[in-house]
PDB file of N, CA and C in Angstrom:
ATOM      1  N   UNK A   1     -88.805 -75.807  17.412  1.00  0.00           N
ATOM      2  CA  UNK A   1     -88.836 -74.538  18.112  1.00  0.00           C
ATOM      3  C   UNK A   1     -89.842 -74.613  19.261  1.00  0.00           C
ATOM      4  N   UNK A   2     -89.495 -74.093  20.572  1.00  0.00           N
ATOM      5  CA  UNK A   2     -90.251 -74.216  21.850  1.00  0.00           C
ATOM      6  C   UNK A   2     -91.605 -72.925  21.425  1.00  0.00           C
ATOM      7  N   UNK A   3     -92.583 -73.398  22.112  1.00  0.00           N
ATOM      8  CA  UNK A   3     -93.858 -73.186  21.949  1.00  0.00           C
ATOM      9  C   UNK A   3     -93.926 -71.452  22.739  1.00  0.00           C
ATOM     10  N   UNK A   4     -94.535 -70.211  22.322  1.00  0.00           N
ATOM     11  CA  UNK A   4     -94.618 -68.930  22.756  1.00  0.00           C
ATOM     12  C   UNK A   4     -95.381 -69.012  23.865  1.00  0.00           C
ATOM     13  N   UNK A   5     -95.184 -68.603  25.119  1.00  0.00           N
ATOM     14  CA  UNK A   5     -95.480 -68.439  26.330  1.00  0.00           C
ATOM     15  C   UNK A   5     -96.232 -67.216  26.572  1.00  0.00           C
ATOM     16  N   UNK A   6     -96.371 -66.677  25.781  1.00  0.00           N
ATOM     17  CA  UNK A   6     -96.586 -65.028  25.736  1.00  0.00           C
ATOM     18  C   UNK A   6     -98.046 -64.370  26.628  1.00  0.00           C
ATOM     19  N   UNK A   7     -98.324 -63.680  26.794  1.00  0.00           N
ATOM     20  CA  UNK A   7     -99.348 -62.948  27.600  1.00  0.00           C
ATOM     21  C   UNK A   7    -100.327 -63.251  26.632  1.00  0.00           C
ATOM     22  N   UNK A   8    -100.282 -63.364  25.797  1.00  0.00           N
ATOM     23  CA  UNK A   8    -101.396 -63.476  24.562  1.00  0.00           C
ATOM     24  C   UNK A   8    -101.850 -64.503  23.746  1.00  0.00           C
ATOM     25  N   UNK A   9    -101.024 -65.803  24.777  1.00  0.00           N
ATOM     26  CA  UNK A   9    -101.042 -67.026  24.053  1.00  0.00           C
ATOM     27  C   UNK A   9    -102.016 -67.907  24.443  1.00  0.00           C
ATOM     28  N   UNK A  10    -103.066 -68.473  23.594  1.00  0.00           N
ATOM     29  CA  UNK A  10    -104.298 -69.581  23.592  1.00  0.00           C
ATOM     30  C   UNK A  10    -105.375 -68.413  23.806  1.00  0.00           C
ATOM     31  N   UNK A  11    -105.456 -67.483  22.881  1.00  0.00           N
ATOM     32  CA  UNK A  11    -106.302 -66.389  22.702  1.00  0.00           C
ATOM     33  C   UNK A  11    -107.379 -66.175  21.854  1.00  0.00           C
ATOM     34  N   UNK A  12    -106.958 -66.843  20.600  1.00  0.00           N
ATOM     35  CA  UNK A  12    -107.538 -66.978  19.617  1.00  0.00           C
ATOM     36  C   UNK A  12    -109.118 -66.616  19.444  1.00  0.00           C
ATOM     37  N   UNK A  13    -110.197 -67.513  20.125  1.00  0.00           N
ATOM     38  CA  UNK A  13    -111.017 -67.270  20.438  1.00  0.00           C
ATOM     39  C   UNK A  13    -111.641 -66.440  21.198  1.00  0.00           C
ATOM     40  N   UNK A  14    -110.897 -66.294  22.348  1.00  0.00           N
ATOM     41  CA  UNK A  14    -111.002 -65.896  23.451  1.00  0.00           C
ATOM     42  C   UNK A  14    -111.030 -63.862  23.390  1.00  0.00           C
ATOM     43  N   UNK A  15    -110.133 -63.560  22.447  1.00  0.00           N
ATOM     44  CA  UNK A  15    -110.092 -62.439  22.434  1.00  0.00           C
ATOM     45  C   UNK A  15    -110.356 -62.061  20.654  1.00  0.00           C
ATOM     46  N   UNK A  16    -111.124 -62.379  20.373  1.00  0.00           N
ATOM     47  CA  UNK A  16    -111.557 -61.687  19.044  1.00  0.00           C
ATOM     48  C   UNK A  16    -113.051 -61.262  18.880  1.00  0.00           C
ATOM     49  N   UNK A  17    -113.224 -60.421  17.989  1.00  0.00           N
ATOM     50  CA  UNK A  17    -114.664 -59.894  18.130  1.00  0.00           C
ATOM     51  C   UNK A  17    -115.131 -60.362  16.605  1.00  0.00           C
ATOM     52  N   UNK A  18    -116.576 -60.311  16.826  1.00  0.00           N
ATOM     53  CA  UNK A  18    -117.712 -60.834  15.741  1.00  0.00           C
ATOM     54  C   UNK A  18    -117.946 -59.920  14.874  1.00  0.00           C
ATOM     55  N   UNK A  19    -117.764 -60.060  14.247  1.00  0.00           N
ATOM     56  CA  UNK A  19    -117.699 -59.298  12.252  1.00  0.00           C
ATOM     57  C   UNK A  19    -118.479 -57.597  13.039  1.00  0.00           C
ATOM     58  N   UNK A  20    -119.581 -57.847  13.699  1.00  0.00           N
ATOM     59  CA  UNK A  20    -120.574 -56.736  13.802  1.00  0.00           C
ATOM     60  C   UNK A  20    -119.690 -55.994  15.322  1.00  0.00           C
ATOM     61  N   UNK A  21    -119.431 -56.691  15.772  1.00  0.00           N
ATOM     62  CA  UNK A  21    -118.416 -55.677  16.861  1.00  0.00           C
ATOM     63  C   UNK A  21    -117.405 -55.258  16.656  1.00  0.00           C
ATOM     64  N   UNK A  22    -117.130 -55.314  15.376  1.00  0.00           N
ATOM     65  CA  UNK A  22    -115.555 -54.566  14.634  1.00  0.00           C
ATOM     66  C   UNK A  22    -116.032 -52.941  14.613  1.00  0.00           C
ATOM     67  N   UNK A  23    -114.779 -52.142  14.833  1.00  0.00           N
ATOM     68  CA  UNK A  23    -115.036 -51.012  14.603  1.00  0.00           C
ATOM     69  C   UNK A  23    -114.355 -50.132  15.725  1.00  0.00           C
ATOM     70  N   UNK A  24    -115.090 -48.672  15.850  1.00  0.00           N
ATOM     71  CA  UNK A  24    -114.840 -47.600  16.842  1.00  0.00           C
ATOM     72  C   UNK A  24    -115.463 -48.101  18.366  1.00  0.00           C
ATOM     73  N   UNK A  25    -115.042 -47.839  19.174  1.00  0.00           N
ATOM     74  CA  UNK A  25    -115.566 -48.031  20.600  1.00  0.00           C
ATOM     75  C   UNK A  25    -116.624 -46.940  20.754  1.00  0.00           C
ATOM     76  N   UNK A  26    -117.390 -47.577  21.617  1.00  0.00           N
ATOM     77  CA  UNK A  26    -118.455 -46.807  22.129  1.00  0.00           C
ATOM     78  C   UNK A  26    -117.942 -45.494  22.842  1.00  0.00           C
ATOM     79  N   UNK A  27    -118.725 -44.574  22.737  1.00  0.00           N
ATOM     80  CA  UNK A  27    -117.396 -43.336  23.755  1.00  0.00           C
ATOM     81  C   UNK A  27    -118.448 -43.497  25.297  1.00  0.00           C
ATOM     82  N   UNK A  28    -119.564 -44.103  25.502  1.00  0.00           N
ATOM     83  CA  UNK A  28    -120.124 -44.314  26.960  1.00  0.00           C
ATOM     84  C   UNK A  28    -119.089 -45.242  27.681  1.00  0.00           C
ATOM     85  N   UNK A  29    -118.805 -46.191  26.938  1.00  0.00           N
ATOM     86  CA  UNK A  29    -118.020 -47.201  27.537  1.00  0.00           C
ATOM     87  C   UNK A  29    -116.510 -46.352  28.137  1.00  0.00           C
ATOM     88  N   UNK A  30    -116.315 -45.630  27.434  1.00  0.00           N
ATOM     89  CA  UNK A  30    -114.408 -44.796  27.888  1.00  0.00           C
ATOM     90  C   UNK A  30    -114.938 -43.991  28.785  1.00  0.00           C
ATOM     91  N   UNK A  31    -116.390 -43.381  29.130  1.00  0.00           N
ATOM     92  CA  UNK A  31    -116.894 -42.263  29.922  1.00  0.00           C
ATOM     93  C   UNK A  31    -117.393 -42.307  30.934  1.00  0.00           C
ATOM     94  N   UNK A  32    -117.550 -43.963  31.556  1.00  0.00           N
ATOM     95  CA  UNK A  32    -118.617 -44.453  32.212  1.00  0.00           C
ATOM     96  C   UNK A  32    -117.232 -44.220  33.833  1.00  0.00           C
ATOM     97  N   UNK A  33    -118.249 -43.954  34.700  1.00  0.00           N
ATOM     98  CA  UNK A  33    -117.387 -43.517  36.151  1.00  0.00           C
ATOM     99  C   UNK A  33    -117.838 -44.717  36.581  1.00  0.00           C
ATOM    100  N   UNK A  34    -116.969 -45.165  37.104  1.00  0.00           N
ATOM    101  CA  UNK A  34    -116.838 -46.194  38.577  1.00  0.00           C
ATOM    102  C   UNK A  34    -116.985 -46.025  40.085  1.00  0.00           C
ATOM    103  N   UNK A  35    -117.237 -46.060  40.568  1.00  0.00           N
ATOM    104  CA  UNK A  35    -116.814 -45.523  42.422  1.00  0.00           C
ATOM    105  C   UNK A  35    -116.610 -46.628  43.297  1.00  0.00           C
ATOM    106  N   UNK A  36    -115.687 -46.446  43.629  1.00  0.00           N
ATOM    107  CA  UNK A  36    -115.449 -47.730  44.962  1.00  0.00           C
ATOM    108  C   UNK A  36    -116.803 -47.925  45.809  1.00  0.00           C
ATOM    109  N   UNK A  37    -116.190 -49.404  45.173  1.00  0.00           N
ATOM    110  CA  UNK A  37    -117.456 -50.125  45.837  1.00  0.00           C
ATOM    111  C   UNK A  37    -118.852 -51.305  44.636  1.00  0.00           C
ATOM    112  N   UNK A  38    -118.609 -50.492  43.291  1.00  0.00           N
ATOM    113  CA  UNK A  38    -119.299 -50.855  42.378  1.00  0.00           C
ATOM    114  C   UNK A  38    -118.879 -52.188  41.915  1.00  0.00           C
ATOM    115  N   UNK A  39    -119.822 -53.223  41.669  1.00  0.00           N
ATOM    116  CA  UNK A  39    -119.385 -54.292  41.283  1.00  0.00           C
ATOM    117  C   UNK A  39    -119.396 -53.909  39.359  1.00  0.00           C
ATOM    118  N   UNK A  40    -118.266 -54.801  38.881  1.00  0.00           N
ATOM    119  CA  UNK A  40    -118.152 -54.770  37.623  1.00  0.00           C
ATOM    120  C   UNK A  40    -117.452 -55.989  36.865  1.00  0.00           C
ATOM    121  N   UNK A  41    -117.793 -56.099  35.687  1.00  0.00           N
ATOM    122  CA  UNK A  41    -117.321 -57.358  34.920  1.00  0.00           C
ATOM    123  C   UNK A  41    -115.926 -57.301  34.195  1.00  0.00           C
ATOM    124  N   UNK A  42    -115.198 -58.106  34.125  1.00  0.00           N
ATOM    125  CA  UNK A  42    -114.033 -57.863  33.424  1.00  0.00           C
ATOM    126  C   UNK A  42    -114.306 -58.592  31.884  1.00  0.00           C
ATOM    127  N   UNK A  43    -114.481 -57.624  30.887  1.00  0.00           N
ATOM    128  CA  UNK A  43    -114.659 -58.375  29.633  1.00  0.00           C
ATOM    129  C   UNK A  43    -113.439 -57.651  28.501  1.00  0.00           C
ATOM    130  N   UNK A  44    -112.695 -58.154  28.298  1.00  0.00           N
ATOM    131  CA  UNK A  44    -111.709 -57.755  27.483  1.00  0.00           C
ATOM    132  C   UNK A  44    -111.894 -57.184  25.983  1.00  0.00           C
ATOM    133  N   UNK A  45    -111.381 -55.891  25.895  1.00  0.00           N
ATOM    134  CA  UNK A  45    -111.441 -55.442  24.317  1.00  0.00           C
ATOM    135  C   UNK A  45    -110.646 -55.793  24.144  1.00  0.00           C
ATOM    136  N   UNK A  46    -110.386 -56.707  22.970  1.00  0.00           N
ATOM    137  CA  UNK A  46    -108.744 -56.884  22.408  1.00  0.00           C
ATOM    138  C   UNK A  46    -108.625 -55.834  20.646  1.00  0.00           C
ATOM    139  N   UNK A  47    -109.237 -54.785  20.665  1.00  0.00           N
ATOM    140  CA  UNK A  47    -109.302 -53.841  19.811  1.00  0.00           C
ATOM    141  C   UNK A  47    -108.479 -52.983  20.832  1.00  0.00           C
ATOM    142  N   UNK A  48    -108.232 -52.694  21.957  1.00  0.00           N
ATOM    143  CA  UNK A  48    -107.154 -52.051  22.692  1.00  0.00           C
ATOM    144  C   UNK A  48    -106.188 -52.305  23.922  1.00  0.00           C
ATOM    145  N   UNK A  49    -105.287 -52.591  23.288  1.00  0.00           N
ATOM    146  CA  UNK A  49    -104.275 -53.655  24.085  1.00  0.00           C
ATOM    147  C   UNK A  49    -103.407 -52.616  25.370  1.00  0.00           C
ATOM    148  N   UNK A  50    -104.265 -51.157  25.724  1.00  0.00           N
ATOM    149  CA  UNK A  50    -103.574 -50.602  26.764  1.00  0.00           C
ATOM    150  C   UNK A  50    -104.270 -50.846  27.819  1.00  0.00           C
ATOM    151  N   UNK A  51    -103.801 -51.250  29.130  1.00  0.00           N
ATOM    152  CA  UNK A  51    -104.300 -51.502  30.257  1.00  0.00           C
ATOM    153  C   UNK A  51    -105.574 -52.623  30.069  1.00  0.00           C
ATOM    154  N   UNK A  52    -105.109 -53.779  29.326  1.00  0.00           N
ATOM    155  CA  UNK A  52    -105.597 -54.651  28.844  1.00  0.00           C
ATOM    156  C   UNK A  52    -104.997 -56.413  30.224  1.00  0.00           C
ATOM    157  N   UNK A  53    -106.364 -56.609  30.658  1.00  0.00           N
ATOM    158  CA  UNK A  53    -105.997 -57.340  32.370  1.00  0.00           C
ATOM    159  C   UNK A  53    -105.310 -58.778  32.134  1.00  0.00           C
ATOM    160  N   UNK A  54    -104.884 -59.997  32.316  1.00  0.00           N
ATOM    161  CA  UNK A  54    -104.542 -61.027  31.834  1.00  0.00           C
ATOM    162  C   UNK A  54    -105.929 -61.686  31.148  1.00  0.00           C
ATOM    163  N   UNK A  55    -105.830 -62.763  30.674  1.00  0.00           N
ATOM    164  CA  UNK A  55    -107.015 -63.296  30.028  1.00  0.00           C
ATOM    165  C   UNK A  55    -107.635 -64.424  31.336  1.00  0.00           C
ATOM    166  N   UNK A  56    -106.809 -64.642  32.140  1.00  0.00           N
ATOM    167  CA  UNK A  56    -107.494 -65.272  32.820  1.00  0.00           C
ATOM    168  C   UNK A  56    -108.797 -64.418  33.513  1.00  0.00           C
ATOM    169  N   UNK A  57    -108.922 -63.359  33.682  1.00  0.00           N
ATOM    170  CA  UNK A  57    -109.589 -62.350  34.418  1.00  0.00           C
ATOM    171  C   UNK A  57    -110.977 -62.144  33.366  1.00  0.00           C
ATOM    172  N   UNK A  58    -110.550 -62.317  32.753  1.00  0.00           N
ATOM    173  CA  UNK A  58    -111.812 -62.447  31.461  1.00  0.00           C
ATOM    174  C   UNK A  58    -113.166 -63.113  31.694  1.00  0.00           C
ATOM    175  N   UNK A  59    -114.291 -62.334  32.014  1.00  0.00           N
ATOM    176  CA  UNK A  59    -115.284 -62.788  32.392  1.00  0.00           C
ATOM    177  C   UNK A  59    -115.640 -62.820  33.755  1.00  0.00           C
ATOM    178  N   UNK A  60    -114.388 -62.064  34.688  1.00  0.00           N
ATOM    179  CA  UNK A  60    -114.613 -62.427  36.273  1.00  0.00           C
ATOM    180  C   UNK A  60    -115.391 -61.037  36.430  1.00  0.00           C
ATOM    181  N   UNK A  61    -116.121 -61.265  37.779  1.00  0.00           N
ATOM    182  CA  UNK A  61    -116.796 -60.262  38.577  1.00  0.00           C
ATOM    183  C   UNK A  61    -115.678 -59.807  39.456  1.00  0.00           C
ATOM    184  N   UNK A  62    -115.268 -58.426  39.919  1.00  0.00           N
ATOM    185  CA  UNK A  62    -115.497 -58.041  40.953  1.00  0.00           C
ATOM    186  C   UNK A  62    -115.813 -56.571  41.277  1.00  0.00           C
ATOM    187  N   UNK A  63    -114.845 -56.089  42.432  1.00  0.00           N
ATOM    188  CA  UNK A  63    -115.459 -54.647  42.652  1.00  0.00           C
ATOM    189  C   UNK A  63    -114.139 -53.735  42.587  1.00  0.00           C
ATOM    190  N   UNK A  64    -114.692 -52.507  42.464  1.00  0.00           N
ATOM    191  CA  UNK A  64    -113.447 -51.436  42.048  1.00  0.00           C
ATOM    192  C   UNK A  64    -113.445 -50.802  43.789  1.00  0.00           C
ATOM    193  N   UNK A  65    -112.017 -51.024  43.724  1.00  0.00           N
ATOM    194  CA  UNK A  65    -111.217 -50.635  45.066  1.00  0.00           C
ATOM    195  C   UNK A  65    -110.796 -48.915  45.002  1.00  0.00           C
ATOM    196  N   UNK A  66    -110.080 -48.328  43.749  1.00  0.00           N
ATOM    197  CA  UNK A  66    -110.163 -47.374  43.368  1.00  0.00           C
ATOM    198  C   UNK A  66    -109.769 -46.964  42.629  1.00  0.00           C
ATOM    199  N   UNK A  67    -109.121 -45.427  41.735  1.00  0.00           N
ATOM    200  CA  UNK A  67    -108.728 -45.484  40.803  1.00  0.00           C
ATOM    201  C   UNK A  67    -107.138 -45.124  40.991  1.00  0.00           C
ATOM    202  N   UNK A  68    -106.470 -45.362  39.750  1.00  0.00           N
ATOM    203  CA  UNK A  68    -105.089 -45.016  39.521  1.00  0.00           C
ATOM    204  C   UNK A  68    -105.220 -44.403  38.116  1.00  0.00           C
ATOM    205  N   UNK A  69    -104.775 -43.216  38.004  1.00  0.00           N
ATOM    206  CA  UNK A  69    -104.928 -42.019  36.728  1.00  0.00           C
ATOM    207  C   UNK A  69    -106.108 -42.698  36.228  1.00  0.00           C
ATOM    208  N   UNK A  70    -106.230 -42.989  34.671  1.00  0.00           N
ATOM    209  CA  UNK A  70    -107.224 -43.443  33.957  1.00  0.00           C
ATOM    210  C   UNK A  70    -107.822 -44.685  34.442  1.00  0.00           C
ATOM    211  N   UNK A  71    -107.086 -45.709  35.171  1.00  0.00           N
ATOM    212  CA  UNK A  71    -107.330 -46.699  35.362  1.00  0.00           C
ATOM    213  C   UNK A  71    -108.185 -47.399  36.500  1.00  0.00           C
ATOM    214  N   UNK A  72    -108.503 -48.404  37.100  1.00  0.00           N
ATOM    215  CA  UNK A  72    -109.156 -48.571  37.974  1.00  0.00           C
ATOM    216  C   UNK A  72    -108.642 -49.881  38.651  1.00  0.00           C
ATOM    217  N   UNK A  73    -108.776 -49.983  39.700  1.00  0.00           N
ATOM    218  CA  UNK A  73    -108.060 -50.915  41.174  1.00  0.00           C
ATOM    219  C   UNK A  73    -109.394 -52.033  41.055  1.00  0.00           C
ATOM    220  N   UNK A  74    -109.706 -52.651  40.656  1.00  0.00           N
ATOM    221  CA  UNK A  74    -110.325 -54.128  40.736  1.00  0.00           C
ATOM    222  C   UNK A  74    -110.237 -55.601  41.417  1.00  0.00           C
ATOM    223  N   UNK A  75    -110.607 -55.511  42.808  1.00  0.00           N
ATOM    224  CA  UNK A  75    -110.539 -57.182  43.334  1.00  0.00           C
ATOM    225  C   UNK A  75    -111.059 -57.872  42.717  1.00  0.00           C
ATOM    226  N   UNK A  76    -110.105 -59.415  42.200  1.00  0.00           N
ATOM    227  CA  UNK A  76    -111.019 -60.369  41.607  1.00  0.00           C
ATOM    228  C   UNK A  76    -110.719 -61.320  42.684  1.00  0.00           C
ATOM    229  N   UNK A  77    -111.639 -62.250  42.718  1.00  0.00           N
ATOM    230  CA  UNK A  77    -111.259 -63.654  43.935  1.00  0.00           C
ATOM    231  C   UNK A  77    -110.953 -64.376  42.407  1.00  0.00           C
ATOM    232  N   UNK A  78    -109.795 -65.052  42.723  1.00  0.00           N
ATOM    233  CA  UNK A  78    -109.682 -66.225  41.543  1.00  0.00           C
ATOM    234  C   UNK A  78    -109.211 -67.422  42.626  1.00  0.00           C
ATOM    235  N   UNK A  79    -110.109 -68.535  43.081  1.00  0.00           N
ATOM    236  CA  UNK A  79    -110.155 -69.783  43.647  1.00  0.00           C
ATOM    237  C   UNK A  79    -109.753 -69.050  45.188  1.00  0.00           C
ATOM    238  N   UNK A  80    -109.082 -69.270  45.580  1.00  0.00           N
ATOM    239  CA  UNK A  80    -108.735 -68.904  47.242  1.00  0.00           C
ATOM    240  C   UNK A  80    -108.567 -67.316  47.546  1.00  0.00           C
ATOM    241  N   UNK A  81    -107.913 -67.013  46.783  1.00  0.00           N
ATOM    242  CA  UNK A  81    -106.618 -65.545  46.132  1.00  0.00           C
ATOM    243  C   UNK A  81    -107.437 -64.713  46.196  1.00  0.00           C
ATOM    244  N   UNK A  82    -107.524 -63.387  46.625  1.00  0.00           N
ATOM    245  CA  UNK A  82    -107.894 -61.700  46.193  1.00  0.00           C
ATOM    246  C   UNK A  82    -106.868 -61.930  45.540  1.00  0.00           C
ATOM    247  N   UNK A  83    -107.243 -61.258  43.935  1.00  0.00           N
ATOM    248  CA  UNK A  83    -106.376 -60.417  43.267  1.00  0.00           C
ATOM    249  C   UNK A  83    -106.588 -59.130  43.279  1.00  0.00           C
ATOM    250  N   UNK A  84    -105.905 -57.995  43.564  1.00  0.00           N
ATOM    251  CA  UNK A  84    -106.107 -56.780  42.470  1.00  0.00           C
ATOM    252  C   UNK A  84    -105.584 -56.502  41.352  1.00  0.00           C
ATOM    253  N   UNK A  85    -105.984 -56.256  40.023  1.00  0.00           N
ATOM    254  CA  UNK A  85    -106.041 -55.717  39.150  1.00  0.00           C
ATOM    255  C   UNK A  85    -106.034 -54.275  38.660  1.00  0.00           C
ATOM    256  N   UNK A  86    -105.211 -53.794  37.454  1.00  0.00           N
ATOM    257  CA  UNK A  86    -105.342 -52.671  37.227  1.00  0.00           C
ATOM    258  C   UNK A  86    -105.629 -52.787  35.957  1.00  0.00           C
ATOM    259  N   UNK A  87    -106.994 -52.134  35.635  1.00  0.00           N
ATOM    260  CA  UNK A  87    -107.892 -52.289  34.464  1.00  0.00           C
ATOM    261  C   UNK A  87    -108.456 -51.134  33.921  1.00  0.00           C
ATOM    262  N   UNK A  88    -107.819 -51.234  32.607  1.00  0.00           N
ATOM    263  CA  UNK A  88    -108.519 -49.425  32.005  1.00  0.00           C
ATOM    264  C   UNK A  88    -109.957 -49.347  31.973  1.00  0.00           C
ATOM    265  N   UNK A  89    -111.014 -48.553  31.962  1.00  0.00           N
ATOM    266  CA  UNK A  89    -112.215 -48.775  31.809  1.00  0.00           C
ATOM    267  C   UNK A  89    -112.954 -49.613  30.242  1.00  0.00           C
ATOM    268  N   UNK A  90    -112.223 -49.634  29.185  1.00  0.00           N
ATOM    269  CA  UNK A  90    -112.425 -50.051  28.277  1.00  0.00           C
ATOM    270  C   UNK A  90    -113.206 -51.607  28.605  1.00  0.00           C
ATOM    271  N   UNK A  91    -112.171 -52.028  29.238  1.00  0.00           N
ATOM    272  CA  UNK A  91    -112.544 -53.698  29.252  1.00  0.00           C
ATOM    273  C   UNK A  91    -113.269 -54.049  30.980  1.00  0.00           C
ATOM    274  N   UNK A  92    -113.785 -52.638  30.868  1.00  0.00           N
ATOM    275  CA  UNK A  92    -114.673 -53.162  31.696  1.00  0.00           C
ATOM    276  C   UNK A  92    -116.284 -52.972  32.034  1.00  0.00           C
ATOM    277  N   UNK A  93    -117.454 -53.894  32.436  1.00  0.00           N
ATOM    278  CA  UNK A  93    -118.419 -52.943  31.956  1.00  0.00           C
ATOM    279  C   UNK A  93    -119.221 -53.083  33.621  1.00  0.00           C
ATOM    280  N   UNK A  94    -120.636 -52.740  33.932  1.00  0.00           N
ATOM    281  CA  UNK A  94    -121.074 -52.600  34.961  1.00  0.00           C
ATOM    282  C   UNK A  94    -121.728 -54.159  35.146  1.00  0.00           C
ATOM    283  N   UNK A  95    -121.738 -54.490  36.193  1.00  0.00           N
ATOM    284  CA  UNK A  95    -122.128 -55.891  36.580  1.00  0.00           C
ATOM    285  C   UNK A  95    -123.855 -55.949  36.620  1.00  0.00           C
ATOM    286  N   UNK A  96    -124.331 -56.610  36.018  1.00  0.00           N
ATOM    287  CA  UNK A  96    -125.613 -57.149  35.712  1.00  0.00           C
ATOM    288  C   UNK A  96    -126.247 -57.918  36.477  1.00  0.00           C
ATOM    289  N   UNK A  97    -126.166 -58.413  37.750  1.00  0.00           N
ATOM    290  CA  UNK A  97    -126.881 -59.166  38.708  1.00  0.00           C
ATOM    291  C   UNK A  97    -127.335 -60.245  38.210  1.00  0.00           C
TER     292      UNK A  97
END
């Protein structure tokens, strides 16, 4: 049988959380405002798989362009490329310098 290609495939690690980060989400984290222009990190909850970004994006910096309903407009540079992204606030947090 050919091997799953899936959005979610070679994850394993990558998207699971540590015994002590199991649980309810923070409600600062769902509450926290963005404004164009803010740099921010893309770190994936995989406790909520809505508006959840590819995994390659996992761990990238960039900045929020703007919002769409709940969600937020995110440039990432990945090697040459602007990407934008559309990323719920969940999996995302404020960039740390």
């Amino acid at each position: 049988m050919r091997k799953s290609k899936g959005y979610r495939s070679k994850t394993r690690r990558l998207l699971s959380k540590k015994p002590r980060e199991k649980g309810k989400l923070r409600l600062s984290k769902l509450l926290h405002e963005y404004q164009p222009g803010n740099s921010v990190t893309v770190k994936i909850d995989p406790s909520v798989q809505k508006g959840m970004p590819h995994r390659r994006y996992h761990g990238r910096v960039g900045t929020v362009v703007g919002k769409r309903g709940r969600s937020y407009i995110v440039s990432v540079t990945q090697g040459d490329a602007v990407k934008e992204i559309i990323v719920r606030p969940e999996h995302l947090e404020p960039y740390r310098g």
